[in-house]
C-alpha atoms as a PDB file:
ATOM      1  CA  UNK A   1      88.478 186.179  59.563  1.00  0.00           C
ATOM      2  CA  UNK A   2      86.035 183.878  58.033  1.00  0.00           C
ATOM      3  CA  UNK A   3      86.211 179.776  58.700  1.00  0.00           C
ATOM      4  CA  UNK A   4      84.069 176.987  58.112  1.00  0.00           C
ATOM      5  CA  UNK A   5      85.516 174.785  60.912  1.00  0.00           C
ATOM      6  CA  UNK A   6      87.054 175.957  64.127  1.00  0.00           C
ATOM      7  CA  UNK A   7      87.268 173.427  66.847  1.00  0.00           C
ATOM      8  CA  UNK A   8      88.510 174.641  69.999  1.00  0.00           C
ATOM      9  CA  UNK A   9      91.089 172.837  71.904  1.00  0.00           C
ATOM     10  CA  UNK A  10      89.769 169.963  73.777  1.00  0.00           C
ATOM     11  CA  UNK A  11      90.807 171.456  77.421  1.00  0.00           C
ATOM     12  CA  UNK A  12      88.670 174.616  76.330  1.00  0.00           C
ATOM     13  CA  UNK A  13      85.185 172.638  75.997  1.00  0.00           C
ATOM     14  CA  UNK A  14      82.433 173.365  74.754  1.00  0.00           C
ATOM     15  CA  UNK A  15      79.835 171.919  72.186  1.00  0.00           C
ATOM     16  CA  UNK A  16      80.742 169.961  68.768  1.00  0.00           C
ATOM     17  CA  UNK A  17      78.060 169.733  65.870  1.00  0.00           C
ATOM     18  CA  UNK A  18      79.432 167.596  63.275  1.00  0.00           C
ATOM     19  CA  UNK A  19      78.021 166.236  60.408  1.00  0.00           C
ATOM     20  CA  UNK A  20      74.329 167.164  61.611  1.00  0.00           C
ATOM     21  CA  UNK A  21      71.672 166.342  59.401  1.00  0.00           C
ATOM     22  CA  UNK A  22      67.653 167.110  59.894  1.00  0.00           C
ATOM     23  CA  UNK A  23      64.918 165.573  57.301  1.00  0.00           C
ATOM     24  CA  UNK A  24      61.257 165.717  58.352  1.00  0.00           C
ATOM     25  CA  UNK A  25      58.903 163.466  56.774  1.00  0.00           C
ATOM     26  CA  UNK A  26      55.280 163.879  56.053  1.00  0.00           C
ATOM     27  CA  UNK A  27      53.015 164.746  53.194  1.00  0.00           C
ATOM     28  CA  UNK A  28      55.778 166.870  52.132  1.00  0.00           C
ATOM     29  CA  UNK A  29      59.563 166.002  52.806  1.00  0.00           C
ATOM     30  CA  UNK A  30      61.355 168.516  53.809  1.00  0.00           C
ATOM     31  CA  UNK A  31      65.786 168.403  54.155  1.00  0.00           C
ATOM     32  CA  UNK A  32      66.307 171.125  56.699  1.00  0.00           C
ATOM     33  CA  UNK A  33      69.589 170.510  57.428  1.00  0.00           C
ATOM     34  CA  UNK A  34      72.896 168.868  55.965  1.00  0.00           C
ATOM     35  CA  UNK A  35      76.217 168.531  56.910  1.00  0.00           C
ATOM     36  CA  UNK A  36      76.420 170.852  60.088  1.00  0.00           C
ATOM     37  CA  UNK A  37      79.872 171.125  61.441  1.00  0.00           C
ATOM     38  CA  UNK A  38      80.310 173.849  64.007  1.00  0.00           C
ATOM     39  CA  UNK A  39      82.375 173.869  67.353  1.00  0.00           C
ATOM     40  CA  UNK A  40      80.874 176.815  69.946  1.00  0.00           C
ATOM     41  CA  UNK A  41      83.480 177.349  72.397  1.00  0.00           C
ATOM     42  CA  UNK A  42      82.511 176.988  76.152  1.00  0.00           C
ATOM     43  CA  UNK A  43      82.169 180.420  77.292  1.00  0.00           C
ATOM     44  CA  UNK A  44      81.230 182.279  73.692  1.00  0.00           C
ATOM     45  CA  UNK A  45      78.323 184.355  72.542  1.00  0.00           C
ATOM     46  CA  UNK A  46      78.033 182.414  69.053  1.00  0.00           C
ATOM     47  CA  UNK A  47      75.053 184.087  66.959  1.00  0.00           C
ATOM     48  CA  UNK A  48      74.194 182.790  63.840  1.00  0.00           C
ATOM     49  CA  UNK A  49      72.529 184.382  60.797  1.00  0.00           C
ATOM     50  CA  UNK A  50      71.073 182.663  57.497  1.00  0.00           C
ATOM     51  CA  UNK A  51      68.124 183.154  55.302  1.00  0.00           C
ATOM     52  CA  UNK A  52      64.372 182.714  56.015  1.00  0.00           C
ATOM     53  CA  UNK A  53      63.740 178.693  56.475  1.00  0.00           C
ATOM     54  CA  UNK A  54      67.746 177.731  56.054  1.00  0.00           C
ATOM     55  CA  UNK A  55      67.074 175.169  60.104  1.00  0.00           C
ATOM     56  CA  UNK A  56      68.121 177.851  62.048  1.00  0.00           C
ATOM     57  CA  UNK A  57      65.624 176.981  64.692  1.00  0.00           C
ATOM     58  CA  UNK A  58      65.482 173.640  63.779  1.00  0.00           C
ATOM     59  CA  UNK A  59      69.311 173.567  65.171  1.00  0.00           C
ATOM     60  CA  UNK A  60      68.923 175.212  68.165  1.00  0.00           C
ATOM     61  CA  UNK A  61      65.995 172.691  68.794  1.00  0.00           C
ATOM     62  CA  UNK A  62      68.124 169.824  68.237  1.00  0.00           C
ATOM     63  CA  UNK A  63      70.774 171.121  70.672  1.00  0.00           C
ATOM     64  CA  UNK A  64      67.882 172.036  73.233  1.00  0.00           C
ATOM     65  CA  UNK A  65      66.764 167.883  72.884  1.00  0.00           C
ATOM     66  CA  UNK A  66      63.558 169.412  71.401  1.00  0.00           C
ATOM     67  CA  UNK A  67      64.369 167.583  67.970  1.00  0.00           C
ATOM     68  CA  UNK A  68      65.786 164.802  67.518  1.00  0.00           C
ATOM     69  CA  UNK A  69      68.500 164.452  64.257  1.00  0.00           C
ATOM     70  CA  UNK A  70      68.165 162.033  61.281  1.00  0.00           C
ATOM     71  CA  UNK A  71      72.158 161.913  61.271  1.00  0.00           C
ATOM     72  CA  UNK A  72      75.538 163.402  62.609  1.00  0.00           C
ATOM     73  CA  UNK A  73      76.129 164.092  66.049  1.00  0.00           C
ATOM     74  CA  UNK A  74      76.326 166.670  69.051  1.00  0.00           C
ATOM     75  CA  UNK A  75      78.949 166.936  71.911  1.00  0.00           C
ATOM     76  CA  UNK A  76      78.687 168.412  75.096  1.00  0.00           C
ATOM     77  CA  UNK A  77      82.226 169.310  77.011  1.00  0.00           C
ATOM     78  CA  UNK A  78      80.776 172.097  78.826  1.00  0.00           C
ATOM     79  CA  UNK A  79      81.502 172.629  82.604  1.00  0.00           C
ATOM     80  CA  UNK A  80      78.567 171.971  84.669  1.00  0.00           C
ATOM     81  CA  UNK A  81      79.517 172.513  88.216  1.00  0.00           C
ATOM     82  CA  UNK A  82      75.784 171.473  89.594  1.00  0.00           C
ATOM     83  CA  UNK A  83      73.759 173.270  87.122  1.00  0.00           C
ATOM     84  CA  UNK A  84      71.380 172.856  84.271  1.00  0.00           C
ATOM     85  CA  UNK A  85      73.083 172.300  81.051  1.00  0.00           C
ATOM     86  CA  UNK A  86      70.555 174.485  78.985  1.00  0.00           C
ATOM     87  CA  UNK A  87      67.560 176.820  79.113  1.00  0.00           C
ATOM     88  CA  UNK A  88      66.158 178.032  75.536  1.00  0.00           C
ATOM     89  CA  UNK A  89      64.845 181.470  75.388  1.00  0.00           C
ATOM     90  CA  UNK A  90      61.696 181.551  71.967  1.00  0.00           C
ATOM     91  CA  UNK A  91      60.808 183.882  70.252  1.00  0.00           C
ATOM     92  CA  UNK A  92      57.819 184.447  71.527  1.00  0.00           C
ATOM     93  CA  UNK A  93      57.874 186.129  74.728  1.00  0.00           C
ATOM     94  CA  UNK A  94      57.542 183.277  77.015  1.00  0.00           C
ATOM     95  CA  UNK A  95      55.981 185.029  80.372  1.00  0.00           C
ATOM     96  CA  UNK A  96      52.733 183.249  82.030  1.00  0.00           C
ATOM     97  CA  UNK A  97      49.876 185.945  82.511  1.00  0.00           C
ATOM     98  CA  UNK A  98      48.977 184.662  85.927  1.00  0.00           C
ATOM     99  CA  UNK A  99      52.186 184.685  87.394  1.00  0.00           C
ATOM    100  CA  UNK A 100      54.008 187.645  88.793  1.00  0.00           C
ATOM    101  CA  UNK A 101      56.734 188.991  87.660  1.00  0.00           C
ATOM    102  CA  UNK A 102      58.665 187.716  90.483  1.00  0.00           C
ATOM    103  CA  UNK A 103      57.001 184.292  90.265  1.00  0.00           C
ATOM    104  CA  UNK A 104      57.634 184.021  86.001  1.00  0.00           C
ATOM    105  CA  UNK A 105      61.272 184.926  86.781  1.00  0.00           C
ATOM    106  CA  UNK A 106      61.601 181.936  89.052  1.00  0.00           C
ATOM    107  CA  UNK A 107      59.652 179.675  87.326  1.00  0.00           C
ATOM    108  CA  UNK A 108      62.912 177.566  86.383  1.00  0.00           C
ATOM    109  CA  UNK A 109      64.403 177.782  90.200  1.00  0.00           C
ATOM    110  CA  UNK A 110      60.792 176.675  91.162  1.00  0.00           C
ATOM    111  CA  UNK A 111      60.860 174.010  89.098  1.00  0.00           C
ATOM    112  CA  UNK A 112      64.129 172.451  89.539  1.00  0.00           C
ATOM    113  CA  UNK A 113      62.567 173.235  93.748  1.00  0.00           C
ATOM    114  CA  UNK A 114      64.603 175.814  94.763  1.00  0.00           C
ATOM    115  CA  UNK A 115      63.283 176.822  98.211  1.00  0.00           C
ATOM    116  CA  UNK A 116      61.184 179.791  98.115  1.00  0.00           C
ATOM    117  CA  UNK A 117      63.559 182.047 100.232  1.00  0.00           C
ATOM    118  CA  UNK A 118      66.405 181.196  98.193  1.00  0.00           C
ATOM    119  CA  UNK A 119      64.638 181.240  94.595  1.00  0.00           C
ATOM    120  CA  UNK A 120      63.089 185.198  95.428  1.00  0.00           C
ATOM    121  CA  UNK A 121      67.123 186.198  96.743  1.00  0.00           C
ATOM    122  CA  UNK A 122      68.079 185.037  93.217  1.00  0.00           C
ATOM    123  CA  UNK A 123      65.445 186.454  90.995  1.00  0.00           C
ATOM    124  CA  UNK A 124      64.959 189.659  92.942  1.00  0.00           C
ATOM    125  CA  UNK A 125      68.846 190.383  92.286  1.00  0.00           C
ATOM    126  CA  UNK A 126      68.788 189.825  88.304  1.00  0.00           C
ATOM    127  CA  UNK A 127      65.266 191.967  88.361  1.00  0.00           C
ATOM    128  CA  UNK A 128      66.923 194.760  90.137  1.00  0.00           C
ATOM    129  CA  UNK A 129      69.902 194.549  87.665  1.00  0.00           C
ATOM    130  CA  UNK A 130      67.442 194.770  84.746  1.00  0.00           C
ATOM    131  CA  UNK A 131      65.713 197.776  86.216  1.00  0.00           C
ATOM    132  CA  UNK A 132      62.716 195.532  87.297  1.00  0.00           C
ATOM    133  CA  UNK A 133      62.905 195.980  91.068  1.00  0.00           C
ATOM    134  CA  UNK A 134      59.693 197.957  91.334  1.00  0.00           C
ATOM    135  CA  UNK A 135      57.578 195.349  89.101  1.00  0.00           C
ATOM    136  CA  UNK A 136      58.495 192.369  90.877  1.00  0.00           C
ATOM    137  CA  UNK A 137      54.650 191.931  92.115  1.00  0.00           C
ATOM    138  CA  UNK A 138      53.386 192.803  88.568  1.00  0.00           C
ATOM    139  CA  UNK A 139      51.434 191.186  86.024  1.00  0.00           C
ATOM    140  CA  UNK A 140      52.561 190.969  82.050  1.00  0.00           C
ATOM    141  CA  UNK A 141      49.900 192.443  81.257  1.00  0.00           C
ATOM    142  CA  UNK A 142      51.179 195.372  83.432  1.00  0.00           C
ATOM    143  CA  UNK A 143      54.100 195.545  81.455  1.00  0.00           C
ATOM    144  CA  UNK A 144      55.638 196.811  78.114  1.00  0.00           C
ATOM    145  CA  UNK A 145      57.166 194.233  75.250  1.00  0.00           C
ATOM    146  CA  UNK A 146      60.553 195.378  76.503  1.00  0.00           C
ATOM    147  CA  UNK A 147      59.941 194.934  80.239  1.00  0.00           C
ATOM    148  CA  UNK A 148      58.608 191.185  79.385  1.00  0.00           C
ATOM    149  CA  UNK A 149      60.921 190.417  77.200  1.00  0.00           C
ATOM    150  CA  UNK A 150      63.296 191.689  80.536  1.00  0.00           C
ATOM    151  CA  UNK A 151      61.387 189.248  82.790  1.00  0.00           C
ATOM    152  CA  UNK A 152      62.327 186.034  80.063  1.00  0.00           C
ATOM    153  CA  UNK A 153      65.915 187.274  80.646  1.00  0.00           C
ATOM    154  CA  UNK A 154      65.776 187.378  84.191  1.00  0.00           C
ATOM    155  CA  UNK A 155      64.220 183.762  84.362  1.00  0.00           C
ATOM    156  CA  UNK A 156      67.153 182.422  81.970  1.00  0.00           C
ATOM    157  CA  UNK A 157      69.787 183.803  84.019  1.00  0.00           C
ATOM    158  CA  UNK A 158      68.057 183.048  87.109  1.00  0.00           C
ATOM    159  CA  UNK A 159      67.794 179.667  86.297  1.00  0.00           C
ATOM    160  CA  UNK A 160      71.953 179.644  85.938  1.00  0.00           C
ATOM    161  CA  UNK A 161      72.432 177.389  82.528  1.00  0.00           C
ATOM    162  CA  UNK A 162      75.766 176.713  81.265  1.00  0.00           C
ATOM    163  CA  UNK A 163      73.898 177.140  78.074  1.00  0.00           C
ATOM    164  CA  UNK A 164      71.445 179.573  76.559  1.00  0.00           C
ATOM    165  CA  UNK A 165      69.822 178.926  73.486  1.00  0.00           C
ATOM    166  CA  UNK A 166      68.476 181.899  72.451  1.00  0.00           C
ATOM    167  CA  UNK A 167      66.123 181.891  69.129  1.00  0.00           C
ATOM    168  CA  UNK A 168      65.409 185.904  67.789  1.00  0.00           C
ATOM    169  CA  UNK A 169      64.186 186.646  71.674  1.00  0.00           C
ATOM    170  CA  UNK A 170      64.434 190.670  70.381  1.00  0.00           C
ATOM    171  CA  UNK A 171      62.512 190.083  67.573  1.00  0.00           C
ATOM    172  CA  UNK A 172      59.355 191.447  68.575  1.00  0.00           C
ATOM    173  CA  UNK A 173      60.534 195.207  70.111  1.00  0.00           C
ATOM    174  CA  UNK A 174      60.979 198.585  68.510  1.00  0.00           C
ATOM    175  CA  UNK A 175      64.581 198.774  67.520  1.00  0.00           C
ATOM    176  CA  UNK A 176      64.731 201.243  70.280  1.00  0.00           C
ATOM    177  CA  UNK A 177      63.729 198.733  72.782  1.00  0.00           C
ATOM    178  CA  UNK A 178      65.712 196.356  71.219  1.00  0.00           C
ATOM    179  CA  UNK A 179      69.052 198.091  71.439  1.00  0.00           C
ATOM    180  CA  UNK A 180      68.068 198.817  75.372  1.00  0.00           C
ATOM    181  CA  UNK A 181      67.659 195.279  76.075  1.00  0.00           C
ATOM    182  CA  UNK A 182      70.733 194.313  74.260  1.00  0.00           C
ATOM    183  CA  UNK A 183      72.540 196.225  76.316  1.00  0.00           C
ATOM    184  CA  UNK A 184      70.898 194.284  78.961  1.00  0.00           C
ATOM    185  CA  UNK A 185      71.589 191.068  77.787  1.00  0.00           C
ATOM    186  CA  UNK A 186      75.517 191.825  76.969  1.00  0.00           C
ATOM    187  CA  UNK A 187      75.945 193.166  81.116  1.00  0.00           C
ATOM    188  CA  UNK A 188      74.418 189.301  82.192  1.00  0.00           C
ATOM    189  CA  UNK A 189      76.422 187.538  80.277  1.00  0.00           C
ATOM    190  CA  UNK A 190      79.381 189.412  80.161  1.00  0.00           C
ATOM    191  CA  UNK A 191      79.870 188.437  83.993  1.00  0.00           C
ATOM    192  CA  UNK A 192      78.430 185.319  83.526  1.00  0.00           C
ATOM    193  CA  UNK A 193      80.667 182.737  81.702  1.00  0.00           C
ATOM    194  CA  UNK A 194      78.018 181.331  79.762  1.00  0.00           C
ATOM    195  CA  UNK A 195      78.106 179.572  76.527  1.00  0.00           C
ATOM    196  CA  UNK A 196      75.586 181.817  74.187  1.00  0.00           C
ATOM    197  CA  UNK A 197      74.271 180.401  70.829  1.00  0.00           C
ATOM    198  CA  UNK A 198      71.693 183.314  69.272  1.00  0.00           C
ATOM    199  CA  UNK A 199      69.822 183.286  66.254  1.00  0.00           C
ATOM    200  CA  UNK A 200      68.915 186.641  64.895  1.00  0.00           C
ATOM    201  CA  UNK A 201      67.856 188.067  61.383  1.00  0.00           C
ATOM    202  CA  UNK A 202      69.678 191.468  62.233  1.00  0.00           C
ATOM    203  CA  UNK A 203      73.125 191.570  60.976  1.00  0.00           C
ATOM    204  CA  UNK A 204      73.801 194.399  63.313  1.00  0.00           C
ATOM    205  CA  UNK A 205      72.518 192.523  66.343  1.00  0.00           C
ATOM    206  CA  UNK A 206      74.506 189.526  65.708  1.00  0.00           C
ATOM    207  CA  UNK A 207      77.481 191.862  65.529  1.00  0.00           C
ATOM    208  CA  UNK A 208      76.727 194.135  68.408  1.00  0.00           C
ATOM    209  CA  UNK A 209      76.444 190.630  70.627  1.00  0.00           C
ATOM    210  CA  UNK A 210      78.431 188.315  69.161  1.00  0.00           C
ATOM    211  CA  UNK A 211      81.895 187.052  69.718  1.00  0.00           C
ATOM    212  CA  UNK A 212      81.665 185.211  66.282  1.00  0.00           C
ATOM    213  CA  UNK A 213      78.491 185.081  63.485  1.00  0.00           C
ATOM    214  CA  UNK A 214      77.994 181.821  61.797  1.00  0.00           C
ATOM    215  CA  UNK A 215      76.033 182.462  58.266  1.00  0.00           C
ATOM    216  CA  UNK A 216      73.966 179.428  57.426  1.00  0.00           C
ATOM    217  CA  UNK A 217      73.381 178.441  53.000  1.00  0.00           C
ATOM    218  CA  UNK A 218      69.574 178.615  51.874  1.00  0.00           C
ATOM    219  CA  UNK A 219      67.815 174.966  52.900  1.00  0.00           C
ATOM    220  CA  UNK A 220      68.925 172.782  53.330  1.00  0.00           C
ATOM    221  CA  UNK A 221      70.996 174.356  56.376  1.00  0.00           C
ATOM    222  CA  UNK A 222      75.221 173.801  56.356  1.00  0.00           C
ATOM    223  CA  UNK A 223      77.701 176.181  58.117  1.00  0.00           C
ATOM    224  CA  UNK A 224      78.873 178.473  55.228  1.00  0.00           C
ATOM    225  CA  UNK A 225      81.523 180.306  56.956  1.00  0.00           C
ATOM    226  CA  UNK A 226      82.299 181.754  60.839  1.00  0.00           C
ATOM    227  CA  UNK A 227      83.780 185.391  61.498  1.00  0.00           C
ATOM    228  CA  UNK A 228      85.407 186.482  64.235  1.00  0.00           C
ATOM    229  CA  UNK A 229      84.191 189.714  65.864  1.00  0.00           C
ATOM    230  CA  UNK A 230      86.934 191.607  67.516  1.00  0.00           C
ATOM    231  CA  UNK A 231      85.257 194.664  68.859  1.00  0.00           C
ATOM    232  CA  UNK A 232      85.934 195.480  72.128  1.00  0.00           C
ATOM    233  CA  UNK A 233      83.842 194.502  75.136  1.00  0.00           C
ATOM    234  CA  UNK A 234      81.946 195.638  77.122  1.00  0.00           C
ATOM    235  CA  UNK A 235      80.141 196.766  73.936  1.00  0.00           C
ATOM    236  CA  UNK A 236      77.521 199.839  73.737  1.00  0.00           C
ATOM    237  CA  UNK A 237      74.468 199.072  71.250  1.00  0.00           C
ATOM    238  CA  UNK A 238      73.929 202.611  70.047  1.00  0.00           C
ATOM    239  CA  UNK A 239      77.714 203.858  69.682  1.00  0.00           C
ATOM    240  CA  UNK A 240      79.304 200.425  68.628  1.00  0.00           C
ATOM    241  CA  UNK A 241      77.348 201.222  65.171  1.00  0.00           C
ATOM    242  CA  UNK A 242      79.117 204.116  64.373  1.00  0.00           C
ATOM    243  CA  UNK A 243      82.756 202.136  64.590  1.00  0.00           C
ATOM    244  CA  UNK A 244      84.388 202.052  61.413  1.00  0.00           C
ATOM    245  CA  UNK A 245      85.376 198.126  62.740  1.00  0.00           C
ATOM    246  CA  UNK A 246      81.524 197.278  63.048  1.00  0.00           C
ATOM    247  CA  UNK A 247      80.838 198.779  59.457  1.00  0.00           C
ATOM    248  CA  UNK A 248      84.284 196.255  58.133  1.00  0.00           C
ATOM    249  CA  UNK A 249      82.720 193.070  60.277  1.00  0.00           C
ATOM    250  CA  UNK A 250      79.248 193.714  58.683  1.00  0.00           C
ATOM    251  CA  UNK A 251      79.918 194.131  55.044  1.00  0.00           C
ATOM    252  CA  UNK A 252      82.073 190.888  55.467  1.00  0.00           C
ATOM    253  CA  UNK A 253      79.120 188.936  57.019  1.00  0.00           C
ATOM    254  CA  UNK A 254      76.490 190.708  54.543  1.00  0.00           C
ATOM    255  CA  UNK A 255      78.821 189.216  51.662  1.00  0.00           C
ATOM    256  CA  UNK A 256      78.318 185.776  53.074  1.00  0.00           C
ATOM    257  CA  UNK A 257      75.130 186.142  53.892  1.00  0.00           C
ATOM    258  CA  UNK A 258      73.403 187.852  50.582  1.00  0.00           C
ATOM    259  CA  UNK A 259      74.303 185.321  48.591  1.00  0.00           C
ATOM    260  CA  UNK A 260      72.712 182.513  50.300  1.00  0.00           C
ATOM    261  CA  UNK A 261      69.180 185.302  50.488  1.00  0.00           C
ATOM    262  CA  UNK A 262      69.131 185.671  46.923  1.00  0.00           C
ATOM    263  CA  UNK A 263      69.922 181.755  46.390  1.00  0.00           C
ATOM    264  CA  UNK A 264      66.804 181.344  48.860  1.00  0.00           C
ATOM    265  CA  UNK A 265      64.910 183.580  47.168  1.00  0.00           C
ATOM    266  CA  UNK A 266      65.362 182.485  44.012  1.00  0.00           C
ATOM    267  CA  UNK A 267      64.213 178.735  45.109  1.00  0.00           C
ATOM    268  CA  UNK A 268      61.163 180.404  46.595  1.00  0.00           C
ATOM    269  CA  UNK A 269      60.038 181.852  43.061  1.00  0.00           C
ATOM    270  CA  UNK A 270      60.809 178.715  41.448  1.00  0.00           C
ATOM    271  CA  UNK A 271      58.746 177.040  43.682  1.00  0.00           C
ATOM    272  CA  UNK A 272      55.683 178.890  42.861  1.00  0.00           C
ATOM    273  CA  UNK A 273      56.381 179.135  39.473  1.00  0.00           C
END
């Protein structure tokens, strides 16, 4: 079921985007976002699809504090219970060469100053659930894109948001990889409570993680429609794809979504025209 506003009830929580609007200013003046309305229940995997350059990033930036808005407004009714309210997971992979594995995974408990004992009883439990037990006295450089990307996991869990922001963190892997540490991702958080948002360019991803996709319109950025993903959890990367369910919630999002490529497309090429 597609919807372009679904707010949750207000005993539920969670975060309300309404009316969010994004214009940068400089040499060249650029709208990247209009009229966002979006409620992300407390709790939800949200991921959220749109073309090349529609604000995706510039929205999760905005609800990270990163960016400030020109107008509309954001809400926070998330349950706290001590911890951080967010921790943003880039694209890039994140890891700092001269720290350990161990010590890159704690980085955020370190921070916040999270005794030492306590910090390595944390980190070394979400390493050994992520198969990177072993490593913990490794270097990235040590380590394949899939076991780094791993380590940026571990140090967002670790760190024990009530939010993660999470902007194409798979990107950069082999879609072998990538469906491993999806499957990674999806046992966290699926025992976790955590409020997900995740941008991603893959309509399978999104569908494979997601409890609902948000497509974002071509720049600037609005909420063109939310779908509801029913599949089943807990969810397995490689056989969900073959559900006939998956193929149904995909062709509805790729509907959505197409238009708003070719509509982004076509601006490009008149552009340069």
């Amino acid at each position: 079921m597609a919807s372009t506003w679904c707010e949750p009830p207000a005993k539920a929580g969670g975060i309300l985007i309404r009316g969010l609007g994004k214009i940068f200013d400089g040499s060249h003046r650029v709208e990247a976002l209009s009229a966002v309305d979006l409620a992300v229940r407390q709790g939800e995997f949200l991921c959220i699809v749109g073309p090349s350059g529609c604000g995706k990033t510039t929205l999760l930036r905005i609800l990270a504090g990163l960016e400030q808005p020109t107008a509309g407004s954001v809400e926070f009714e998330i349950q706290r219970d001590g911890r951080p309210l967010q921790s943003m997971v880039f694209q890039e992979q994140g890891v700092f060469p001269w720290l350990t594995v161990l010590d890159n995974a704690a980085f955020g408990l370190t921070v916040r100053g999270v005794p030492r004992r306590e910090r390595e009883r944390i980190v070394r439990g979400y390493l050994t659930k992520l198969g990177l037990g072993p490593f913990a006295r490794a270097y990235p450089r040590q380590l394949s894109g899939g076991m780094r990307q791993r380590v940026n996991l571990a140090r967002a869990f670790a760190n024990d948001p009530a939010i993660l922001l999470m902007d194409e963190p798979l990107a950069s892997l082999d879609e072998q990889t990538r469906m491993l540490v999806q499957e990674d991702l999806l046992r966290l958080w699926e025992g976790s409570a955590k409020t997900v948002i995740f941008i991603t360019h893959s309509l399978d991803e999104a569908i494979v993680l997601g409890d609902r996709v948000a497509v974002m319109s071509h720049r600037p950025g609005r909420i063109k429609a939310v779908y509801d993903i029913s599949l089943p959890r807990p969810r397995n990367a490689l056989e969900l794809r073959n559900n006939p369910d998956f193929i149904a919630a995909r062709t509805r999002v790729w509907d959505a979504l197409r238009e708003e490529v070719l509509s982004a497309n076509a601006a490009i090429e008149a552009d340069h025209g």
